[in-house]
C-alpha atoms as a PDB file:
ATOM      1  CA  UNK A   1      33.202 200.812 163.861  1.00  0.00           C
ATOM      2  CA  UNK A   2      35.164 203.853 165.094  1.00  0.00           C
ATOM      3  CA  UNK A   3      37.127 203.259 168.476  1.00  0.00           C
ATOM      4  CA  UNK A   4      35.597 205.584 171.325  1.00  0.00           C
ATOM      5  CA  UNK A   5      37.415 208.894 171.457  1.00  0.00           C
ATOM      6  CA  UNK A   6      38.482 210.526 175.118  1.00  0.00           C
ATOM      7  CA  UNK A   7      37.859 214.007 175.390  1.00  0.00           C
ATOM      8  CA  UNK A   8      40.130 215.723 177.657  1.00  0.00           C
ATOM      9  CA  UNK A   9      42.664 219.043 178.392  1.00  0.00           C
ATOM     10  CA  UNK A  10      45.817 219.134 177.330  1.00  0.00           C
ATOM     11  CA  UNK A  11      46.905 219.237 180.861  1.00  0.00           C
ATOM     12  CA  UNK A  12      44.735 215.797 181.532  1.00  0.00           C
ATOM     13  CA  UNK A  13      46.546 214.354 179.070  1.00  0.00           C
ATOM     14  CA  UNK A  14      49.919 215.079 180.417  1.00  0.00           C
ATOM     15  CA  UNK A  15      48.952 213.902 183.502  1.00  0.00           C
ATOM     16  CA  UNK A  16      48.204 210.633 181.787  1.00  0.00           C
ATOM     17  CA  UNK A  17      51.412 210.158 180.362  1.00  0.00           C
ATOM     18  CA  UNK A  18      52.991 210.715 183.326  1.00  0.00           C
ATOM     19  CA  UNK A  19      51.187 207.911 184.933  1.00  0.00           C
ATOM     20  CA  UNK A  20      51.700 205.576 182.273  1.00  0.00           C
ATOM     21  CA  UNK A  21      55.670 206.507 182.436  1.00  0.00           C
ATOM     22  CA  UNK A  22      55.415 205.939 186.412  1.00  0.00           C
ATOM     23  CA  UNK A  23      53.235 202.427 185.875  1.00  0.00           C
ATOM     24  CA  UNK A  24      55.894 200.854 183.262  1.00  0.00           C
ATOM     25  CA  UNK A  25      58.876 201.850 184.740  1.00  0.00           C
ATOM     26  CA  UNK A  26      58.281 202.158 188.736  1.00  0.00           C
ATOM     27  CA  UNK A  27      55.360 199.781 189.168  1.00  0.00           C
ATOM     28  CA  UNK A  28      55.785 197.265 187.038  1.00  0.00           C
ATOM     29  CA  UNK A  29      59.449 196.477 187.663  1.00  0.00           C
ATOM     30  CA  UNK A  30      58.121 196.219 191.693  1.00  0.00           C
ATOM     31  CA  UNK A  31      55.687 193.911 190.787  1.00  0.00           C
ATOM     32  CA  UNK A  32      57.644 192.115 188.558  1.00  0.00           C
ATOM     33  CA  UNK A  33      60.127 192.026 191.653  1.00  0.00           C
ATOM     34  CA  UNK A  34      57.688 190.567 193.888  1.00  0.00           C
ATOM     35  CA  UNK A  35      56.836 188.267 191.822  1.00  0.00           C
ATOM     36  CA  UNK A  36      60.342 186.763 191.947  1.00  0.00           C
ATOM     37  CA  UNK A  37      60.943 187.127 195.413  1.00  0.00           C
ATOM     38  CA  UNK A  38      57.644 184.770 196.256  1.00  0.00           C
ATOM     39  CA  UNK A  39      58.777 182.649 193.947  1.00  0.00           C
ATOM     40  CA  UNK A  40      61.364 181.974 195.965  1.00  0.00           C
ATOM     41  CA  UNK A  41      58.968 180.894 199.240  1.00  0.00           C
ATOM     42  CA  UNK A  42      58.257 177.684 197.701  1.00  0.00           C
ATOM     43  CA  UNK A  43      54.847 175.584 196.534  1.00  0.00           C
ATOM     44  CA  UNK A  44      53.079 178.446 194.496  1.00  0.00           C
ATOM     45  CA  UNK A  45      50.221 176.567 195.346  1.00  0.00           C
ATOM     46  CA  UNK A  46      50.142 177.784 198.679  1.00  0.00           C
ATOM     47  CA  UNK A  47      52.414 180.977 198.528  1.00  0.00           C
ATOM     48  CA  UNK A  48      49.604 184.065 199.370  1.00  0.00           C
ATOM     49  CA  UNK A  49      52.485 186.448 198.557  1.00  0.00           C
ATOM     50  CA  UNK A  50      52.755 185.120 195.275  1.00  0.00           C
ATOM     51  CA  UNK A  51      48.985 184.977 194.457  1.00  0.00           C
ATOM     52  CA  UNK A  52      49.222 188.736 196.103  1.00  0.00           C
ATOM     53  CA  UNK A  53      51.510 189.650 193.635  1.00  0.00           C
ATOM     54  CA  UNK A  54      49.934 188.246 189.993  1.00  0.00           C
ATOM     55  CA  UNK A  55      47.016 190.063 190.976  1.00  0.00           C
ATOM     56  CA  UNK A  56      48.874 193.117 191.464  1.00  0.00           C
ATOM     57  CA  UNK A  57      50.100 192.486 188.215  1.00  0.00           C
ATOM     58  CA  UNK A  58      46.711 191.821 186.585  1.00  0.00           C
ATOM     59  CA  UNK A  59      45.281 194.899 187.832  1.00  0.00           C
ATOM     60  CA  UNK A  60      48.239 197.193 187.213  1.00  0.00           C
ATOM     61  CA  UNK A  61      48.492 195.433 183.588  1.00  0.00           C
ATOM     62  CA  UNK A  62      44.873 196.307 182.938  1.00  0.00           C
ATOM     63  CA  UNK A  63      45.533 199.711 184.026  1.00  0.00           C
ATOM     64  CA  UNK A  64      48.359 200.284 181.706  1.00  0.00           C
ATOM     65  CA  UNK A  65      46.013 199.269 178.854  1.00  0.00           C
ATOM     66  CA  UNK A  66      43.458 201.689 179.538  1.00  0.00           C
ATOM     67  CA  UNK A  67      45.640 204.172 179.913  1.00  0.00           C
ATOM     68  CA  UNK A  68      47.088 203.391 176.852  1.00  0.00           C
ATOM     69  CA  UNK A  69      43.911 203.455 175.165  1.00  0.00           C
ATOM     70  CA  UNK A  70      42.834 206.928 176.581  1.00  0.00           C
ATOM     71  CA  UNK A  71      45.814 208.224 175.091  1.00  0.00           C
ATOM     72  CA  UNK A  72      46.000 206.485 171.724  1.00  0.00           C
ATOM     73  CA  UNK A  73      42.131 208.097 170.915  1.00  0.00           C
ATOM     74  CA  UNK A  74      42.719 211.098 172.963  1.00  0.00           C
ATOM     75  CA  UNK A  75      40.394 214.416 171.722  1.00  0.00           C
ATOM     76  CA  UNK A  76      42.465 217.588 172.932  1.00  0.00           C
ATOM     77  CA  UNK A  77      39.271 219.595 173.569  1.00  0.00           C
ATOM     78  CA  UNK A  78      40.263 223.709 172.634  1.00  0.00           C
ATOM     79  CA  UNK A  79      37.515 225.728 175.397  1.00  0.00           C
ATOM     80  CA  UNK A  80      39.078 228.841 173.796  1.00  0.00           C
ATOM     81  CA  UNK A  81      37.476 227.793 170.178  1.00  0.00           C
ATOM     82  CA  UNK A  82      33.958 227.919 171.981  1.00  0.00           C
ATOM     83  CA  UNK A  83      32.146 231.387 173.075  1.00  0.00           C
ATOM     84  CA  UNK A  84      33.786 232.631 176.358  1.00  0.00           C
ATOM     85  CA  UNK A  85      29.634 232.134 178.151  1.00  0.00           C
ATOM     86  CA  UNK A  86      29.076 228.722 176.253  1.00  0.00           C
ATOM     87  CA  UNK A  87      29.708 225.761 178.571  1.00  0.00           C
ATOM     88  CA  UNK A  88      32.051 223.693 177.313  1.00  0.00           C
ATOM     89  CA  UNK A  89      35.021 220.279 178.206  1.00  0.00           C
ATOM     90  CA  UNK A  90      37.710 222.679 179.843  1.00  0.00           C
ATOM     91  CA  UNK A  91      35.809 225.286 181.421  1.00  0.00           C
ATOM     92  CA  UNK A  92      35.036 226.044 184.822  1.00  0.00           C
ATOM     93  CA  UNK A  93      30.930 226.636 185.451  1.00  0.00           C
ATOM     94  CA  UNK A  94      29.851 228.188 188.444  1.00  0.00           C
ATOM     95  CA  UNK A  95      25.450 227.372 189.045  1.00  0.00           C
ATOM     96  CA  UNK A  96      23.102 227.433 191.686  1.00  0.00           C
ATOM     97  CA  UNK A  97      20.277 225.375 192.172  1.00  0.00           C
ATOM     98  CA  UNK A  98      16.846 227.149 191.923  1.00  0.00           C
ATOM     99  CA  UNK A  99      15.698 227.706 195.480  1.00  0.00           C
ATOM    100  CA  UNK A 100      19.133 227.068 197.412  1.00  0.00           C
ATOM    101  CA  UNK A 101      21.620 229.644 198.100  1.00  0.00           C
ATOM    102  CA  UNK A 102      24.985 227.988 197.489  1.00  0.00           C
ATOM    103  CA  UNK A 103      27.154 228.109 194.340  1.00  0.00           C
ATOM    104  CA  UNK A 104      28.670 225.415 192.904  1.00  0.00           C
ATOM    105  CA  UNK A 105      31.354 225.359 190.659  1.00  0.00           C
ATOM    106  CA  UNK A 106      33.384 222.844 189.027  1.00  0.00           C
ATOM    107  CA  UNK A 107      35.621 221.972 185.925  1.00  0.00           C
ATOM    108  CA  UNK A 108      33.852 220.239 183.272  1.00  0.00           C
ATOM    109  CA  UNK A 109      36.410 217.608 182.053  1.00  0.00           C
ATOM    110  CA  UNK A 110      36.661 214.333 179.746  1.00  0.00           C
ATOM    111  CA  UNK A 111      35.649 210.934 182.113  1.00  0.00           C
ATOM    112  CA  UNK A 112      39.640 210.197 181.785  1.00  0.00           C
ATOM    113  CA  UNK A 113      40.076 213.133 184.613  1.00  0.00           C
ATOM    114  CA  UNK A 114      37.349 213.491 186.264  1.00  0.00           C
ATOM    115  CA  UNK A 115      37.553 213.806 190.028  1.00  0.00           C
ATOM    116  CA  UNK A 116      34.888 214.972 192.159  1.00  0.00           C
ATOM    117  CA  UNK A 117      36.608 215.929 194.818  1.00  0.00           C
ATOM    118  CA  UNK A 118      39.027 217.923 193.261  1.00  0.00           C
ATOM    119  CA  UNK A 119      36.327 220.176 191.270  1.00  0.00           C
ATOM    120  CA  UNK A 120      36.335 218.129 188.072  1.00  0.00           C
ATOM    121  CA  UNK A 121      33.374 216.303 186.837  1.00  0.00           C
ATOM    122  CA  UNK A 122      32.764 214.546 183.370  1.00  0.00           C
ATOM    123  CA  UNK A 123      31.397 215.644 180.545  1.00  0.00           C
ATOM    124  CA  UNK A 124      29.188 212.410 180.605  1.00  0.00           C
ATOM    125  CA  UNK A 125      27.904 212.792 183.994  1.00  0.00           C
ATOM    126  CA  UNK A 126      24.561 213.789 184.941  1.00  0.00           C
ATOM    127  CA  UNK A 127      25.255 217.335 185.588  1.00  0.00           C
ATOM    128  CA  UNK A 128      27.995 217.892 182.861  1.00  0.00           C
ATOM    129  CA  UNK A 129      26.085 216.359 180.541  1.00  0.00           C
ATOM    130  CA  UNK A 130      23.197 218.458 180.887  1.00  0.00           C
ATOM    131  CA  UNK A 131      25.235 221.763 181.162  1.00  0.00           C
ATOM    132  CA  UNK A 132      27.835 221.632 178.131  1.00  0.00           C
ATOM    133  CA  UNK A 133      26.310 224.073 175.201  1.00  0.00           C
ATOM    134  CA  UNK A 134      24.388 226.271 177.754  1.00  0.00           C
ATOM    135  CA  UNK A 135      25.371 229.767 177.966  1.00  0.00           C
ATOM    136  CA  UNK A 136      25.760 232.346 181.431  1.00  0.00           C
ATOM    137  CA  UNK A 137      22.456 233.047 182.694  1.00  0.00           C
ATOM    138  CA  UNK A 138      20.448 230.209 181.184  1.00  0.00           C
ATOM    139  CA  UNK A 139      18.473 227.873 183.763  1.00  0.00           C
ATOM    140  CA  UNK A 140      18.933 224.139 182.893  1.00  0.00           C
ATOM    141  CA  UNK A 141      16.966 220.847 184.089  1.00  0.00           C
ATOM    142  CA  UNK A 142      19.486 218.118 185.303  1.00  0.00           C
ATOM    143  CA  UNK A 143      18.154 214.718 185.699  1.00  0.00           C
ATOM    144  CA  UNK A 144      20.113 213.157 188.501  1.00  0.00           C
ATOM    145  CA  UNK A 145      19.516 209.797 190.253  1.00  0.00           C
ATOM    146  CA  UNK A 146      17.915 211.640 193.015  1.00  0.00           C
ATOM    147  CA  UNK A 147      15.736 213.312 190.528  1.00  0.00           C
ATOM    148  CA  UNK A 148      15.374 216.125 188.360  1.00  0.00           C
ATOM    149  CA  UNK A 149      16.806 219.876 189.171  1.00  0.00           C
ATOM    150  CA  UNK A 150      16.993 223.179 188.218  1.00  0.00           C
ATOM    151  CA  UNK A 151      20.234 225.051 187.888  1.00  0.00           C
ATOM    152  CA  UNK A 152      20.905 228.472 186.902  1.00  0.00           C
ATOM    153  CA  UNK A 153      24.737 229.231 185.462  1.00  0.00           C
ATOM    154  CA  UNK A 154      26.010 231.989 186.998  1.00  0.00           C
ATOM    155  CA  UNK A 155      29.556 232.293 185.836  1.00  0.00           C
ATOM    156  CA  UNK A 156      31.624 230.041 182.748  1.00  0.00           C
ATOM    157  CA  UNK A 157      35.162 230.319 183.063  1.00  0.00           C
END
């Protein structure tokens, strides 16, 4: 069975490297640290600071391996290899919803770098999902959790 790929920019993926640089050789040493220091307070049985710390570790060693794995099946995704009006991981798409008056735009990108807040949704959400291989000017149905919707894309970047 082939390992799950993660489609992403190039930029994405530099980003991720630079995490997984910062998590082995900032974090990790400072939990590692920590570790060592509660050590020293005694019956481990009893030392919060030391149960604080191994669960630090678990969950920033559990990070590192995902990260790793995001990188290791990484899929560079090219948006200039797709037509310029064809939705696609990479590009910005601008649509309203039929009946409402505000745009929306946002940067379709792999699930490794999506972030809502920041503009970027997945390619596997809802709305990304439903919008990648649409061109400018088509009118797409988007089944959310709330329901279904019409959008119309008014601009692909």
């Amino acid at each position: 069975m082939a390992d799950k790929t993660y489609p992403m920019t190039a930029d994405g993926k530099v980003k991720l490297e630079k995490e997984l640089e910062e998590l082995k050789t900032v974090k990790r040493p400072e939990v590692i640290n920590r570790i060592k220091v509660a050590r020293g307070f005694g019956d481990l049985s009893e030392n919060s600071e030391y149960e604080s710390a191994k669960d630090e570790q678990s969950s920033l060693e559990t990070r590192i391996a995902q990260v790793e794995q995001m990188l290791r099946y990484a899929e560079i995704i090219d948006s200039d290899a797709v037509a310029k009006d064809e939705v696609s991981v990479g590009k910005s798409v601008t649509f309203i919803e039929v009946g409402e008056d505000d745009p929306e735009t946002y940067q379709i990108v792999g699930a490794a770098e999506a972030d809502p807040m920041a503009g970027k949704i997945s390619n596997e959400s809802p709305i990304g999902e439903s919008l990648i291989g649409h061109k400018l000017g088509e009118t797409v149905s988007v089944q959310t959790p709330g329901g279904e919707m019409q959008v119309k894309i008014t601009a692909v970047k």
